[in-house]
C-alpha atoms as a PDB file:
ATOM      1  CA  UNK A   1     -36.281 -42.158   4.328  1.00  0.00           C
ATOM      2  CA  UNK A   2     -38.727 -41.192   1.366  1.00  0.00           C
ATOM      3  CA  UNK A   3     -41.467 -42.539   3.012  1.00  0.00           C
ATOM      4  CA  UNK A   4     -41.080 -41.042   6.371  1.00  0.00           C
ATOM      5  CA  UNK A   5     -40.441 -37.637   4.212  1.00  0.00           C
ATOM      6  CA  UNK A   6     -43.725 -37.925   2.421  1.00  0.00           C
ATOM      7  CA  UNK A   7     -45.618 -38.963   5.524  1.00  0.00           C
ATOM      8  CA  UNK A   8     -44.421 -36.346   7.715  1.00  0.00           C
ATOM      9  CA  UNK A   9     -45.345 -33.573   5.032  1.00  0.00           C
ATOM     10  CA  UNK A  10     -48.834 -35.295   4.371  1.00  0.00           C
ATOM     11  CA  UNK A  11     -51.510 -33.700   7.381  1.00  0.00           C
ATOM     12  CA  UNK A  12     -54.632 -33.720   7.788  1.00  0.00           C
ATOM     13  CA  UNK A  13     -55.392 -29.777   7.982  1.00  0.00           C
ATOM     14  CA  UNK A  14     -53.107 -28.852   5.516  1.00  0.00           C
ATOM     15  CA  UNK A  15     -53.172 -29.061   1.658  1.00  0.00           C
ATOM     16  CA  UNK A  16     -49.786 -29.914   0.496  1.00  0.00           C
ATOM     17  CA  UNK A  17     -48.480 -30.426  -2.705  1.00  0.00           C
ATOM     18  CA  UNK A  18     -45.088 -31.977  -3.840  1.00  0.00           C
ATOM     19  CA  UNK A  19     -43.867 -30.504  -7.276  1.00  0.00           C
ATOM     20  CA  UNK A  20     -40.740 -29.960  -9.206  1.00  0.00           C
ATOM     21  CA  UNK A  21     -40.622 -25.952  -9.890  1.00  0.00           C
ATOM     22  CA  UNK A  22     -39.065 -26.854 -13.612  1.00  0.00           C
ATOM     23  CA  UNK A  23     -42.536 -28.716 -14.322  1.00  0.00           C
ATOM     24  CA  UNK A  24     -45.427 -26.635 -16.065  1.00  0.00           C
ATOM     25  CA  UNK A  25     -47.983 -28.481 -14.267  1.00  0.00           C
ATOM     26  CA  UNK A  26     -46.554 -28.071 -11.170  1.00  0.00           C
ATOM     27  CA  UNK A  27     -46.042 -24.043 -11.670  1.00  0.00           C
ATOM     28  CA  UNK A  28     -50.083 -24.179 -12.665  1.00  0.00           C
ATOM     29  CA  UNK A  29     -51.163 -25.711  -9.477  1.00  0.00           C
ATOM     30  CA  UNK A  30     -49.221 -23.390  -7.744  1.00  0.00           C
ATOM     31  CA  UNK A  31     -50.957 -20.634  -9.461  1.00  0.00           C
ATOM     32  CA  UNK A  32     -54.533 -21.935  -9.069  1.00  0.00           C
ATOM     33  CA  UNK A  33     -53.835 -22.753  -5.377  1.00  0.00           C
ATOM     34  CA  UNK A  34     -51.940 -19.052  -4.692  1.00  0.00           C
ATOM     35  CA  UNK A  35     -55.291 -17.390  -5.449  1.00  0.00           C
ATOM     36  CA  UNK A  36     -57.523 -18.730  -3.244  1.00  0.00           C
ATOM     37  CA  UNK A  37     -56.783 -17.172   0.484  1.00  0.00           C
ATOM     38  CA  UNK A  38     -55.700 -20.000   2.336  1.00  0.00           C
ATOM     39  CA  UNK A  39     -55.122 -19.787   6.342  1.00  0.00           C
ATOM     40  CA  UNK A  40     -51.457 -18.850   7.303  1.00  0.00           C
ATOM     41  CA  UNK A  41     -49.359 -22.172   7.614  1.00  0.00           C
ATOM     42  CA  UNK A  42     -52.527 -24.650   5.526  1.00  0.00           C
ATOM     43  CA  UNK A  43     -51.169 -25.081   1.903  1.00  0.00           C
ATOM     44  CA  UNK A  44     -47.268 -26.019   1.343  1.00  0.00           C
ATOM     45  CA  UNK A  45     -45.264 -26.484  -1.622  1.00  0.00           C
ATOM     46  CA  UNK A  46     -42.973 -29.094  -1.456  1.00  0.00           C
ATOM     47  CA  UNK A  47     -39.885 -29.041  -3.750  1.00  0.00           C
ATOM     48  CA  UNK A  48     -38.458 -32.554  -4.106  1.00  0.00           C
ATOM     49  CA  UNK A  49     -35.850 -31.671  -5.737  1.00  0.00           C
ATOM     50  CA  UNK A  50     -34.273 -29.872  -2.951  1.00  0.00           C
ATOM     51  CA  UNK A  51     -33.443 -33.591  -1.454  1.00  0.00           C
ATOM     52  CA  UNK A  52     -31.170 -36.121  -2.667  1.00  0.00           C
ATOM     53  CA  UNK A  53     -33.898 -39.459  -3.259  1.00  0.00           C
ATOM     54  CA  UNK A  54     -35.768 -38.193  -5.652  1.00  0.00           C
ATOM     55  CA  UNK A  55     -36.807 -40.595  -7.455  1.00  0.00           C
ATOM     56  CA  UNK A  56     -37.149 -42.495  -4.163  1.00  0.00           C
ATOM     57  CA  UNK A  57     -39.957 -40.214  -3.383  1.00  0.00           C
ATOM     58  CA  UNK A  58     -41.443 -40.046  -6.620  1.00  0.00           C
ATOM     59  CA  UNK A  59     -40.855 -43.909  -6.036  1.00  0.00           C
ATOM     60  CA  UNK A  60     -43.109 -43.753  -2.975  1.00  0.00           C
ATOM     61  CA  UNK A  61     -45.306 -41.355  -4.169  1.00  0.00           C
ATOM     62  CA  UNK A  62     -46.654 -43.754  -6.841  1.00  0.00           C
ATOM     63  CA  UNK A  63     -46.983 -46.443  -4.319  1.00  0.00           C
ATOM     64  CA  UNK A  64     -49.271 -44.120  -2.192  1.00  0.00           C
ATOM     65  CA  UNK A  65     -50.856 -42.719  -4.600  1.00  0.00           C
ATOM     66  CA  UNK A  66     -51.043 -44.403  -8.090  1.00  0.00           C
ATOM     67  CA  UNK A  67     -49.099 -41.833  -9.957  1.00  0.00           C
ATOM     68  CA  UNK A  68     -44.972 -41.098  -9.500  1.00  0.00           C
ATOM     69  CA  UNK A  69     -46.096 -37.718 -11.395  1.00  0.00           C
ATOM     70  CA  UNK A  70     -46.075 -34.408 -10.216  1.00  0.00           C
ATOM     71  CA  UNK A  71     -47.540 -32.749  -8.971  1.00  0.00           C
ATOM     72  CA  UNK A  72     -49.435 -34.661  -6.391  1.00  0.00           C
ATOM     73  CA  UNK A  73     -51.835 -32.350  -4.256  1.00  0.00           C
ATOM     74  CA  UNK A  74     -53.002 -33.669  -0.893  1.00  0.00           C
ATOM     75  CA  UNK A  75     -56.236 -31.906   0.752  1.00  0.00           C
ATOM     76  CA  UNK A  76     -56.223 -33.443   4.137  1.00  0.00           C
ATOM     77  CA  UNK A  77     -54.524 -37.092   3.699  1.00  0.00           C
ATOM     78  CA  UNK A  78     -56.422 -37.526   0.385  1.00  0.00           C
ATOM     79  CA  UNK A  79     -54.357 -37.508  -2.666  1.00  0.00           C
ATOM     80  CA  UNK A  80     -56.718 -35.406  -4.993  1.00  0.00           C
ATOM     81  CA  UNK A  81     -54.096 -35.986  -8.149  1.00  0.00           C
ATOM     82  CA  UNK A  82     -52.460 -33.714 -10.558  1.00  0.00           C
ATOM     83  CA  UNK A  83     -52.947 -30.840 -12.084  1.00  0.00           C
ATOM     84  CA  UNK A  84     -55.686 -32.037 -14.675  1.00  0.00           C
ATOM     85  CA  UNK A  85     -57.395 -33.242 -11.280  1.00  0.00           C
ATOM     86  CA  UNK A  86     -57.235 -29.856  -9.319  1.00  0.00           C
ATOM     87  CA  UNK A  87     -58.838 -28.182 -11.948  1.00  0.00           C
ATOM     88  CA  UNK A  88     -61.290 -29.924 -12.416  1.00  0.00           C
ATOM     89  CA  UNK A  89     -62.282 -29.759  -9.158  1.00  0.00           C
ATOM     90  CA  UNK A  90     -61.892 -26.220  -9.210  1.00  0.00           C
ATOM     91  CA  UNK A  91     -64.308 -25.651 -12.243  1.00  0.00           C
ATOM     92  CA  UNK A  92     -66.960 -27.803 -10.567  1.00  0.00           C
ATOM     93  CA  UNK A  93     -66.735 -25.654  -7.310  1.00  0.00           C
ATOM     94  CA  UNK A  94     -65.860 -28.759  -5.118  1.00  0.00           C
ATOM     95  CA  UNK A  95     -62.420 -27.849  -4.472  1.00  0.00           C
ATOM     96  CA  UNK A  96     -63.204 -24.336  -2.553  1.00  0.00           C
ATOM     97  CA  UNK A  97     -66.193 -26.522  -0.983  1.00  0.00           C
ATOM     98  CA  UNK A  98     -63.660 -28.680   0.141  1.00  0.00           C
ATOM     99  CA  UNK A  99     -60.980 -26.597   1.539  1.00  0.00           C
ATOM    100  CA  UNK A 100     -63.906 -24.252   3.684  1.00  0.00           C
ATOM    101  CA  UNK A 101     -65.060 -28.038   4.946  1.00  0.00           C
ATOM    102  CA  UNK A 102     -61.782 -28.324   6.412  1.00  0.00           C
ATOM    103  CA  UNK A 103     -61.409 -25.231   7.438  1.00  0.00           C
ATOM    104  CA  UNK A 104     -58.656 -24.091   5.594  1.00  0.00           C
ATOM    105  CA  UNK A 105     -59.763 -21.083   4.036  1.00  0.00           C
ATOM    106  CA  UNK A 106     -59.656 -17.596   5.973  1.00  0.00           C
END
């Protein structure tokens, strides 16, 4: 269930990230990502803990991915990180590079 959740979120022309909205890293991703002017229907938040497995997805998550943190942002089908990952990709200029390669950006 958690992994067919995760996998049918995860695409590659869409950036989607799966946070908890209590989480301050989370809420700062969201805010970094907000401001760049994404395509309608490319970047999604995903809440997970709107559903009832959790921790089965954060469970998942960290098999995928290497981390059962959130948030974990996903440009394409490549699990960029965190937080502390996004902006660092930001402040080198290869995250905007990344989304116009993919054509995500209006």
């Amino acid at each position: 269930m958690a992994e067919a959740f995760v996998k049918g979120k995860i695409h590659p022309k869409r950036v989607v990230v799966f946070i908890k909205p209590t989480c301050p890293f989370c809420r700062k991703t969201q805010e970094i990502l907000s401001q760049l002017p994404f395509k309608e229907g490319v970047l999604e938040f995903v809440d997970i803990t709107a559903i009832s497995n959790t921790n089965k997805v954060q469970d998942y998550l960290e098999e995928l991915t290497g981390a059962r943190t959130v948030p974990r942002v996903f440009i394409g089908e490549d699990c960029i990180g965190g937080c502390s990952d996004l902006v660092e990709l930001q402040q080198n200029g290869e995250l905007k590079t990344r989304l116009q390669q993919m054509g995500a950006l209006k």
